[in-house]
C-alpha atoms as a PDB file:
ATOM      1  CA  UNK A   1      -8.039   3.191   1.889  1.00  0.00           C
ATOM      2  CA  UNK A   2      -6.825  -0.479   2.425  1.00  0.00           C
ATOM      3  CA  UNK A   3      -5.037  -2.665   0.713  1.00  0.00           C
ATOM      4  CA  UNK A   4      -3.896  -0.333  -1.752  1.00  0.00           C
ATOM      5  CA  UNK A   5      -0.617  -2.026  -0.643  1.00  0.00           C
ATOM      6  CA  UNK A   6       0.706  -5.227   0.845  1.00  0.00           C
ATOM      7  CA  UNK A   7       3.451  -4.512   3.295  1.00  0.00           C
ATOM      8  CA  UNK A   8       5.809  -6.400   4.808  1.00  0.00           C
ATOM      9  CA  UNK A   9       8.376  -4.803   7.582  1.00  0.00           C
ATOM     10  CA  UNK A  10      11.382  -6.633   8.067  1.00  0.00           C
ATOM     11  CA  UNK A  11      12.826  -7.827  11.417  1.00  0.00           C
ATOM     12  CA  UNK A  12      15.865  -5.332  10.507  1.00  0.00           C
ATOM     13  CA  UNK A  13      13.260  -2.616   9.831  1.00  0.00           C
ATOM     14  CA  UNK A  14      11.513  -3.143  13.507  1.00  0.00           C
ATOM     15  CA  UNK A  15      15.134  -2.072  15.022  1.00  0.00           C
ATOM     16  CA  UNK A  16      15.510   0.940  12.917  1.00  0.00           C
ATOM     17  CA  UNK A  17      16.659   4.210  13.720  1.00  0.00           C
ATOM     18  CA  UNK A  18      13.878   6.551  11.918  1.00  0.00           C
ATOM     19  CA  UNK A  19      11.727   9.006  13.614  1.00  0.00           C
ATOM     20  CA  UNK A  20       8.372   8.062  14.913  1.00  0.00           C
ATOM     21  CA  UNK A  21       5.286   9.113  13.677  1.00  0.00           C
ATOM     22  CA  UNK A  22       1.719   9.603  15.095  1.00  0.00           C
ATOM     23  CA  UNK A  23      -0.858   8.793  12.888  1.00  0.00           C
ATOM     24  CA  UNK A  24      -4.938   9.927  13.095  1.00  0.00           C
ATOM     25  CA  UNK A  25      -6.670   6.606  12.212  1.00  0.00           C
ATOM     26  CA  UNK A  26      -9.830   8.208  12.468  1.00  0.00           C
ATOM     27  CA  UNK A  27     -12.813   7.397   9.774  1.00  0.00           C
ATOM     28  CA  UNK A  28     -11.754   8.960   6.747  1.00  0.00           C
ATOM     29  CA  UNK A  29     -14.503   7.295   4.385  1.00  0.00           C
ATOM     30  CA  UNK A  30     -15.231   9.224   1.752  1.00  0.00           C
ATOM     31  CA  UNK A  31     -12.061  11.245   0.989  1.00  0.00           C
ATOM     32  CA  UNK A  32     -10.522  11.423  -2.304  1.00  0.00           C
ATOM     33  CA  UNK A  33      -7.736   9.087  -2.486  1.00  0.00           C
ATOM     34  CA  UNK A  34      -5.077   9.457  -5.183  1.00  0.00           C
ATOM     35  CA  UNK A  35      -1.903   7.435  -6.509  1.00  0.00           C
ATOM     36  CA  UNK A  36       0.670   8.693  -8.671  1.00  0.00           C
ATOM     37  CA  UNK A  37       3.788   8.391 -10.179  1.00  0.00           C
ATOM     38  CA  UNK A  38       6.486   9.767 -11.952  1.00  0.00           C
ATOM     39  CA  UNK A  39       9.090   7.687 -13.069  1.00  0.00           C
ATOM     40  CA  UNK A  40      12.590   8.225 -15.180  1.00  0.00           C
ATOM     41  CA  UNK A  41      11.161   5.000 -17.215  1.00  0.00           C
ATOM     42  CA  UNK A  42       9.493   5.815 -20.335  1.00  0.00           C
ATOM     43  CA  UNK A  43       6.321   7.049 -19.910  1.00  0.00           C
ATOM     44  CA  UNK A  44       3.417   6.816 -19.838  1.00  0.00           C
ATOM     45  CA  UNK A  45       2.736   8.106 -16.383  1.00  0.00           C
ATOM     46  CA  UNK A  46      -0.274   6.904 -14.710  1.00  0.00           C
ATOM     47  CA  UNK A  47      -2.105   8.772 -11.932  1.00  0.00           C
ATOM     48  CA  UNK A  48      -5.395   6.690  -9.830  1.00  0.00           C
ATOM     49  CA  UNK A  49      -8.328   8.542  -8.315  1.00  0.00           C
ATOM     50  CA  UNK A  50     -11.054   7.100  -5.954  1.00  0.00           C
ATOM     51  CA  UNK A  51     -12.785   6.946  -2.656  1.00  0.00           C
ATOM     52  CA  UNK A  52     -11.586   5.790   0.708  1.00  0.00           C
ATOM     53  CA  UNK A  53     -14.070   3.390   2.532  1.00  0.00           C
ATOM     54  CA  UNK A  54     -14.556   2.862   6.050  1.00  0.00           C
ATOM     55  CA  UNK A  55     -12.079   0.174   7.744  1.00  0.00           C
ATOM     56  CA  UNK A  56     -15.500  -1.839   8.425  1.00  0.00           C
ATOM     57  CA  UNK A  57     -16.726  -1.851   4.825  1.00  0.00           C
ATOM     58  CA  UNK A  58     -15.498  -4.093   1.563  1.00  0.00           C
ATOM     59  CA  UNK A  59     -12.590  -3.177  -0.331  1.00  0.00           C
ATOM     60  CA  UNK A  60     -14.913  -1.367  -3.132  1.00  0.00           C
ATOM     61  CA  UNK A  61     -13.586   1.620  -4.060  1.00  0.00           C
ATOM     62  CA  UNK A  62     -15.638   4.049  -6.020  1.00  0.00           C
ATOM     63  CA  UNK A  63     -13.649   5.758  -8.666  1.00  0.00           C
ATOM     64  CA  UNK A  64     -13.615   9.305  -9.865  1.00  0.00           C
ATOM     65  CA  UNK A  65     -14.062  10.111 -13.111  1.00  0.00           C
ATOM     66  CA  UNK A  66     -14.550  13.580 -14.319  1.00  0.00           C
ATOM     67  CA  UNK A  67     -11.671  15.127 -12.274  1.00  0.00           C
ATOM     68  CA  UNK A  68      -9.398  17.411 -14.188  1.00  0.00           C
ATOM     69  CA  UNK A  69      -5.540  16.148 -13.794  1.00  0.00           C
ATOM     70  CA  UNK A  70      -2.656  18.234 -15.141  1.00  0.00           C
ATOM     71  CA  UNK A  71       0.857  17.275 -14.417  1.00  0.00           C
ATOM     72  CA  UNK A  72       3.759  20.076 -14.908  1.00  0.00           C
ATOM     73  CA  UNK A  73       7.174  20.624 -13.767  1.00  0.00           C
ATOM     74  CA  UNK A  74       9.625  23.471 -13.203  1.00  0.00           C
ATOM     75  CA  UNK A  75      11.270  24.014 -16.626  1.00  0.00           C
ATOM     76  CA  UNK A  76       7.876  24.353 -18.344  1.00  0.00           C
ATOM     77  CA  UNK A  77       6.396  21.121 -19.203  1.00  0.00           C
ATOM     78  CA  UNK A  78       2.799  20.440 -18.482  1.00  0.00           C
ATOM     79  CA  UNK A  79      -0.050  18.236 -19.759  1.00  0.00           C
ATOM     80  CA  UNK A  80      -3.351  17.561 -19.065  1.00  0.00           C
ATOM     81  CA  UNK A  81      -3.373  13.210 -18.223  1.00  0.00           C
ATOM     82  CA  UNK A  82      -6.364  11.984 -20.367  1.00  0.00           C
ATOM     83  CA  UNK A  83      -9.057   9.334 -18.268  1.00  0.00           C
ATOM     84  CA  UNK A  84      -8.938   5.862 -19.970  1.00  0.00           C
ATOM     85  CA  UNK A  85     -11.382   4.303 -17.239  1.00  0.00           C
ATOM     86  CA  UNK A  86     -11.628   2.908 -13.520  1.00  0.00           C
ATOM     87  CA  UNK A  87     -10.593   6.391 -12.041  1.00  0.00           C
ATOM     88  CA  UNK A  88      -7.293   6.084 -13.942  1.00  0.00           C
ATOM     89  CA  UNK A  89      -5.665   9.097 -15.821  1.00  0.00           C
ATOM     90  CA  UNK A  90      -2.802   8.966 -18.048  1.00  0.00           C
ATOM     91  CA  UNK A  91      -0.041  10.841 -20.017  1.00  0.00           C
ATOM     92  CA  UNK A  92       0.575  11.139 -23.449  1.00  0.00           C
ATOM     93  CA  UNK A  93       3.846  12.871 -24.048  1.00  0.00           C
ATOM     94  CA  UNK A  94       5.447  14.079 -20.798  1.00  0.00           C
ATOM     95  CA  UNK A  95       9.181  13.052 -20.567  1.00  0.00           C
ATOM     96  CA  UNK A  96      10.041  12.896 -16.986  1.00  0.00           C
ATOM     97  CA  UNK A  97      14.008  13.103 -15.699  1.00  0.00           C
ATOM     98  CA  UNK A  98      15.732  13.008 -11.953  1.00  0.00           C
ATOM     99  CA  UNK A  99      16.676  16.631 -10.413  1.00  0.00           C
ATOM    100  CA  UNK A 100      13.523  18.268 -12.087  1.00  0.00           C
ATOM    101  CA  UNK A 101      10.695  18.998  -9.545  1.00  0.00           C
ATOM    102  CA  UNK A 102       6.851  17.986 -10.667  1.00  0.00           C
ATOM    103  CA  UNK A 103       3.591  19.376  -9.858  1.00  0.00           C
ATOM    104  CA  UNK A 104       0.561  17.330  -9.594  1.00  0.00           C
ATOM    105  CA  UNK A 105      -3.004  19.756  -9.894  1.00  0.00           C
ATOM    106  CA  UNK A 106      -6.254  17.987  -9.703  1.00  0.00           C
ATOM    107  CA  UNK A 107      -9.802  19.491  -9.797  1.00  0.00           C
ATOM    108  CA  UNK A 108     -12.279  16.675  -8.672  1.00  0.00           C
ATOM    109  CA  UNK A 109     -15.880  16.870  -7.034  1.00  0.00           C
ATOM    110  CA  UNK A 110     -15.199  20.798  -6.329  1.00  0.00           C
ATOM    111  CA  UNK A 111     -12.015  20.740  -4.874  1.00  0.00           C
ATOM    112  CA  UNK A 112      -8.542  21.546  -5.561  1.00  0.00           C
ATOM    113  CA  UNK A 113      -5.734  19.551  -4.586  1.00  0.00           C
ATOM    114  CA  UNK A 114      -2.049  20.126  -5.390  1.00  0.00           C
ATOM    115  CA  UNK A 115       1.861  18.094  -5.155  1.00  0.00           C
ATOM    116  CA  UNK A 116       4.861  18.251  -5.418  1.00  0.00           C
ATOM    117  CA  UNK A 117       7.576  15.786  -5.505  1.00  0.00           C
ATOM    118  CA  UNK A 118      11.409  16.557  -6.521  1.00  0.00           C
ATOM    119  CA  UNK A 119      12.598  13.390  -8.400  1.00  0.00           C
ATOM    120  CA  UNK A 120      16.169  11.685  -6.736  1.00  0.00           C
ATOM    121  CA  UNK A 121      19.710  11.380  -8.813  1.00  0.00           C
ATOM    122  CA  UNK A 122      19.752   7.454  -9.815  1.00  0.00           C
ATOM    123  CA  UNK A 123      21.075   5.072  -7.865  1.00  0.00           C
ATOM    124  CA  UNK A 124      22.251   2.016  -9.564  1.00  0.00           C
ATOM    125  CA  UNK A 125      20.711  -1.621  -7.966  1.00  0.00           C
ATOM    126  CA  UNK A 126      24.068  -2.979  -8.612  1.00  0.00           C
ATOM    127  CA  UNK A 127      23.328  -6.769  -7.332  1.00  0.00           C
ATOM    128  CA  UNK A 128      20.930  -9.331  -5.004  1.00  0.00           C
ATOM    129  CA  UNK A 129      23.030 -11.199  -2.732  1.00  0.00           C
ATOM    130  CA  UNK A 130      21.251 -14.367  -1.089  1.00  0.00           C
ATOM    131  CA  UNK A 131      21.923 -15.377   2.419  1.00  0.00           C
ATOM    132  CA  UNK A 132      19.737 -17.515   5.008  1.00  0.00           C
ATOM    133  CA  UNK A 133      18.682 -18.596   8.621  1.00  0.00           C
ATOM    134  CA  UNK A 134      17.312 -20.492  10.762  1.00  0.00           C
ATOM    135  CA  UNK A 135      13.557 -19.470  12.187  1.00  0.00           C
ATOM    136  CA  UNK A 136      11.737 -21.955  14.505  1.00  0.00           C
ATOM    137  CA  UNK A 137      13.471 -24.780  13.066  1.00  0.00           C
ATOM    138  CA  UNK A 138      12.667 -23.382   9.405  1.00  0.00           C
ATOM    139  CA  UNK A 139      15.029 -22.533   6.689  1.00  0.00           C
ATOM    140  CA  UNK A 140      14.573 -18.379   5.641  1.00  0.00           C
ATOM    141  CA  UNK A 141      15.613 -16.307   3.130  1.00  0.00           C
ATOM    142  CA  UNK A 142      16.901 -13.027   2.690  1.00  0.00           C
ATOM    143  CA  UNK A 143      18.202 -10.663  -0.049  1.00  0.00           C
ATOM    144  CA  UNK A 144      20.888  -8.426   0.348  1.00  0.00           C
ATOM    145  CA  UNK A 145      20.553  -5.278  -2.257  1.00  0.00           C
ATOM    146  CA  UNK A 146      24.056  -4.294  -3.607  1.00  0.00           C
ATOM    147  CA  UNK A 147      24.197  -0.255  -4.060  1.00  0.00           C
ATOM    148  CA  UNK A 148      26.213   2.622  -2.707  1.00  0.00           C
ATOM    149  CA  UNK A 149      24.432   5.373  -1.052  1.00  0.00           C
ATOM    150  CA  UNK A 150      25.671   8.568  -2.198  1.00  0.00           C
ATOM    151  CA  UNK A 151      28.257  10.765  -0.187  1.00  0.00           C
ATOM    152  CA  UNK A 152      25.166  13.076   0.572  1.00  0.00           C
ATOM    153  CA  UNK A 153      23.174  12.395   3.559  1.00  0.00           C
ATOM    154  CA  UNK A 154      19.421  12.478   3.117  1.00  0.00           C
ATOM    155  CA  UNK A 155      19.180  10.272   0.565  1.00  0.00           C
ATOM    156  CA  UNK A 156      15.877   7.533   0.742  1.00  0.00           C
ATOM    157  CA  UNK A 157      14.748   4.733  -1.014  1.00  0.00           C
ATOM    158  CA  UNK A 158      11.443   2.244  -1.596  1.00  0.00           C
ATOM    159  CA  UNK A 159      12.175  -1.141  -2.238  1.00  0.00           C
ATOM    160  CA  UNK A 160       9.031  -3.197  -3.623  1.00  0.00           C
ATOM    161  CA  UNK A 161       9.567  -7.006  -3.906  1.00  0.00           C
ATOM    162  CA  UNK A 162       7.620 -10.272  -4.576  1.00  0.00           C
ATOM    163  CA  UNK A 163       7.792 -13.503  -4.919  1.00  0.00           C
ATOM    164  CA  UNK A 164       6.993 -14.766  -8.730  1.00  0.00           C
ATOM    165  CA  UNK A 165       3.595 -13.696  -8.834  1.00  0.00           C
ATOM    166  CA  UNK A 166       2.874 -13.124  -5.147  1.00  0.00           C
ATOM    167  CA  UNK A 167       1.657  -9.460  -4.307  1.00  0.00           C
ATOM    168  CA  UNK A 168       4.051  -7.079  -3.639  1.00  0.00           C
ATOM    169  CA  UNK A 169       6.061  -6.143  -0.161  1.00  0.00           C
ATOM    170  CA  UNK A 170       7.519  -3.159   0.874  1.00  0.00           C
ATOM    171  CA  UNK A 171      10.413  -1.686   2.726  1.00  0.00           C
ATOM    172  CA  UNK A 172      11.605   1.740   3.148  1.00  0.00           C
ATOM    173  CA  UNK A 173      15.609   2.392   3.721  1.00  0.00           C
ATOM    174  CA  UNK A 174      17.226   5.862   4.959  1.00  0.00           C
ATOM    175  CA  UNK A 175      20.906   6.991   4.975  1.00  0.00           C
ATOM    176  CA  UNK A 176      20.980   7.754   8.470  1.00  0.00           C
ATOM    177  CA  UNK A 177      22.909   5.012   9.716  1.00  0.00           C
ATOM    178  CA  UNK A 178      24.543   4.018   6.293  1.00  0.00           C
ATOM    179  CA  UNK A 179      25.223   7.570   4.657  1.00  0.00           C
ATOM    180  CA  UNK A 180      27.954   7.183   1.997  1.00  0.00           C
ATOM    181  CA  UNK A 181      28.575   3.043   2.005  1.00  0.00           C
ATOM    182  CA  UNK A 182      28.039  -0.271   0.839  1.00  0.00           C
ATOM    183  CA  UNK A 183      24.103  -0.966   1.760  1.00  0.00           C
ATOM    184  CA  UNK A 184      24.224  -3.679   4.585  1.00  0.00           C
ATOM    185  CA  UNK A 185      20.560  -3.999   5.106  1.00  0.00           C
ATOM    186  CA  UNK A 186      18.769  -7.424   3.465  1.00  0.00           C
ATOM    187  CA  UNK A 187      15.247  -7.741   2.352  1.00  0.00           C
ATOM    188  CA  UNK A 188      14.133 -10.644   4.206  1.00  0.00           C
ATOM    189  CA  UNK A 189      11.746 -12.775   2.423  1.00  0.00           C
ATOM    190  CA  UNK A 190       8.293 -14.160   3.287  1.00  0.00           C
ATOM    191  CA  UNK A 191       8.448 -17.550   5.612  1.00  0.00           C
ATOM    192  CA  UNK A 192       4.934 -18.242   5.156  1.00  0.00           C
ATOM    193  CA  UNK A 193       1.708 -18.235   3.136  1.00  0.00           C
ATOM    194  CA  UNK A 194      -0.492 -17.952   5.688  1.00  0.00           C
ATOM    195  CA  UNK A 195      -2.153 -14.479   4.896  1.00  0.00           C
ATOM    196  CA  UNK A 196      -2.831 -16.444   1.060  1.00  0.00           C
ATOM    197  CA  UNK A 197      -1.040 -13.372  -0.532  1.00  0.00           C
ATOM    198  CA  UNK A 198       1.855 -14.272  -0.702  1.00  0.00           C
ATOM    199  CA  UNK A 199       4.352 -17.327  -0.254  1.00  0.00           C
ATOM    200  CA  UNK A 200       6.654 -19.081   1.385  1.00  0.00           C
ATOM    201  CA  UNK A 201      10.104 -18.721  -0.127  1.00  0.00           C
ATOM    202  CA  UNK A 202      11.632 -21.678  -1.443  1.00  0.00           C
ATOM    203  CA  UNK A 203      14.887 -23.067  -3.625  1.00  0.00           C
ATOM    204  CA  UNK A 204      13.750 -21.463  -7.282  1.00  0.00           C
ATOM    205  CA  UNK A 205      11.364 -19.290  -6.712  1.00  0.00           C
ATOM    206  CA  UNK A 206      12.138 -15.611  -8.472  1.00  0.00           C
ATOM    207  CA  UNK A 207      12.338 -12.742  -6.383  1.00  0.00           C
ATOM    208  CA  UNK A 208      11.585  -9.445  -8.290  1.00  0.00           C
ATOM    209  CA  UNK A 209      12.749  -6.248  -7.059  1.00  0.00           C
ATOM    210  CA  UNK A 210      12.380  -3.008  -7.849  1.00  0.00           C
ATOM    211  CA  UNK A 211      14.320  -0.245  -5.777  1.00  0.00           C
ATOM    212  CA  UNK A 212      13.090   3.786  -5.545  1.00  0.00           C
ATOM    213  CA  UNK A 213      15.119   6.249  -5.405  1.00  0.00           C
ATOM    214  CA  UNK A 214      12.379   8.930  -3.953  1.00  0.00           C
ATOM    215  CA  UNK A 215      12.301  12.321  -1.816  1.00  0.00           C
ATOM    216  CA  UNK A 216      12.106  13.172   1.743  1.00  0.00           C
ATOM    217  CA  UNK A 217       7.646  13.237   1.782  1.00  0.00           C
ATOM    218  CA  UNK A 218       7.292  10.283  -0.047  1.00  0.00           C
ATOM    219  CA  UNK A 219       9.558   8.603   2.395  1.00  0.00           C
ATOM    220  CA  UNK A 220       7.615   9.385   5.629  1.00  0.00           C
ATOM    221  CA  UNK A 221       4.444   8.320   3.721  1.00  0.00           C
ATOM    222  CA  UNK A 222       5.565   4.887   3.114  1.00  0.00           C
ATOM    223  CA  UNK A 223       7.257   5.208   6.879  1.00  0.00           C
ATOM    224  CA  UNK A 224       3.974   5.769   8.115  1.00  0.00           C
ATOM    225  CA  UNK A 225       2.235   2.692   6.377  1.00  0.00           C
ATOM    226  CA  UNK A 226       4.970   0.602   7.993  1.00  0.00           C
ATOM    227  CA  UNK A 227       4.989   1.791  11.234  1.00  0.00           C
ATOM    228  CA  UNK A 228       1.243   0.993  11.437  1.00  0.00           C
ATOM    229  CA  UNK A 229       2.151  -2.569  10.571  1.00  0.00           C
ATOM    230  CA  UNK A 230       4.922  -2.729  13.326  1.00  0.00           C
ATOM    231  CA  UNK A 231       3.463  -4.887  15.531  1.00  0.00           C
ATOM    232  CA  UNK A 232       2.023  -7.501  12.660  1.00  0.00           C
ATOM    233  CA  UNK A 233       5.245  -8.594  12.001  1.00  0.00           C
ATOM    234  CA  UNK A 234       6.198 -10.002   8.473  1.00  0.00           C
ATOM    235  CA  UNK A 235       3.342 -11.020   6.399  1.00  0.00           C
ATOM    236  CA  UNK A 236       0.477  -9.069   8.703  1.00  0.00           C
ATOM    237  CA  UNK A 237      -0.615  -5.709   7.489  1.00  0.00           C
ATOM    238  CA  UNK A 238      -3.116  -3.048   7.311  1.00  0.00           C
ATOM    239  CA  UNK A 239      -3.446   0.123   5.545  1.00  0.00           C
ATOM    240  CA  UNK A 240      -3.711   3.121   7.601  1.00  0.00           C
ATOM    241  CA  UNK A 241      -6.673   5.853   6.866  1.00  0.00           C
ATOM    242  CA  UNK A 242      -4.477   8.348   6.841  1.00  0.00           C
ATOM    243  CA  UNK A 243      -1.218   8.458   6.936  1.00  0.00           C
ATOM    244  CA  UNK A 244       0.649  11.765   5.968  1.00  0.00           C
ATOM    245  CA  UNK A 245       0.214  12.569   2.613  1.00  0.00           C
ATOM    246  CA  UNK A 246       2.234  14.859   0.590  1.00  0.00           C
ATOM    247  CA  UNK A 247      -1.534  16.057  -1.367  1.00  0.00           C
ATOM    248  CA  UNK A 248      -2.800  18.930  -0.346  1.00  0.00           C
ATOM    249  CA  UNK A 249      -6.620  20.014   1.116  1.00  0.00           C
ATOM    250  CA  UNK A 250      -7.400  16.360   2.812  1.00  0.00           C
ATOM    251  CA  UNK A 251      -6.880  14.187   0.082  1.00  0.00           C
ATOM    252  CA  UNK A 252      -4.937  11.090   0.867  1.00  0.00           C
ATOM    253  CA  UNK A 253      -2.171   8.617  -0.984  1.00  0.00           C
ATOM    254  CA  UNK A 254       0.545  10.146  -2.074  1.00  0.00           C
ATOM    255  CA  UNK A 255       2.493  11.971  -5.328  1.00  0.00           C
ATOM    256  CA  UNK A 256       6.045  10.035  -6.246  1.00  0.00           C
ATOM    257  CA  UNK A 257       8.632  11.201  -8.404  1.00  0.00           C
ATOM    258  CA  UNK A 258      11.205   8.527  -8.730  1.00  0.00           C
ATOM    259  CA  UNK A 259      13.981   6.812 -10.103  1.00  0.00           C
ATOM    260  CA  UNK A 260      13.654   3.015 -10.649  1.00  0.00           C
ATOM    261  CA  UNK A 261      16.186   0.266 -11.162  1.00  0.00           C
ATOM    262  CA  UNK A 262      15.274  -3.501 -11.372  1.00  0.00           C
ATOM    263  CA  UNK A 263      16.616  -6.696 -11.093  1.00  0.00           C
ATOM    264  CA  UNK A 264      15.290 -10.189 -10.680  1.00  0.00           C
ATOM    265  CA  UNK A 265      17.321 -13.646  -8.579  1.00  0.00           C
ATOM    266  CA  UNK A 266      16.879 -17.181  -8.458  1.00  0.00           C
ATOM    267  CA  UNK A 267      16.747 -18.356  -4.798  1.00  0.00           C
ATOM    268  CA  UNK A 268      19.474 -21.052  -4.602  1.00  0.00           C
END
């Protein structure tokens, strides 16, 4: 299961307070691997089923088919998500909306494997605020999301970012050291292209992002997948095997129910 995602972990990330995780990197080749969300965006929700593949082997992931997908939540909606190719399945008419708790069921090569993920209150991406330094005698950039993190503590969010058509990069943010203010911790921006996925940041390039207001599971998933990274630094990455999944029975990847809220800046 690699390079489902491009991660970057910022240098503000590395000094983070969040719990560590172990991870099992054993072989998991062969395992179902699923990826789904649930948005408060207009539908239609998508949900992705393949294989994993050994570390060692090419990123060819063989899709599944003929499962049988039914998404639900707790006030009585359910559908069964049609397939409409490459291992992708797809709703129709489910409406999806924060504080309502969704249930992901799929039935695929004899096995049963079941989620659940509580979708987040909004939080509003109010504003990007640029700011920059000095790195090895290099001008870099960094973004600075403007939002207010609820009175409540446990709150958690996913920030995905790129640079104009670069591949995405992600960070995950906690409460626990900002519960209840003014967010003070920047994105920082890619320095180089070296990897040839993504690219250095420069005066008027557009930096998309796209903060997630998601729950407690999904968090330590995407937690996980960073922490594996740690010592790659911006722009390195891998995708772990396994890293804990909120899927039931050995499957891996992850259920999201979400709140999203986008904007888009001009580096200066």
């Amino acid at each position: 299961m690699k390079n489902i995602f491009l991660i970057i972990v910022s240098l503000f990330l590395l000094t983070s307070c969040e719990k560590e995780i172990d991870l099992d990197l054993d072989d998991q080749s062969g395992n179902i691997v699923i990826e789904a969300n649930v948005t408060n965006q207009p539908g239609p929700y998508q949900v992705k089923i393949n294989k994993s593949v050994a570390f060692t082997e090419n990123n060819m992931y063989p899709v599944v088919s003929n499962a049988l997908v039914v998404l639900s939540d707790n006030t009585g909606q359910t559908e069964t998500l049609n397939h409409i190719g490459q291992g992708i399945y797809q709703t129709t008419t489910f409406t999806a909306v924060p504080g309502r708790t969704y249930t992901l069921k799929i039935s695929a090569e004899g096995k049963e494997y079941t989620a659940t993920s509580t979708m987040p209150q909004p939080v509003l991406l109010e504003d990007l605020q640029q700011d920059s330094f000095m790195v090895a005698g290099e001008l870099s950039y960094t973004l600075l999301p403007i939002f207010t993190d609820p009175y409540s503590l446990g709150n958690r969010y996913l920030f995905s970012y790129r640079v104009n058509n670069s591949k995405k990069i992600y960070e995950a943010f906690s409460d626990n050291v900002n519960n209840g203010l003014l967010n003070q911790r920047p994105l920082l921006l890619p320095n180089d292209d070296e990897d040839g996925e993504t690219e250095k940041t420069k005066v008027g390039d557009t930096i998309y992002v796209e903060m997630q207001c998601i729950d407690t599971n999904v968090f330590t998933y995407f937690s996980a997948l960073l922490q594996i990274i740690d010592g790659g630094g911006p722009g390195g990455g891998i995708t772990p095997s396994n890293p804990p999944s909120n899927i039931s029975n050995g499957a891996l990847g992850y259920f999201s129910a979400h709140t999203v809220s986008k904007l888009s800046y001009v580096i200066q």
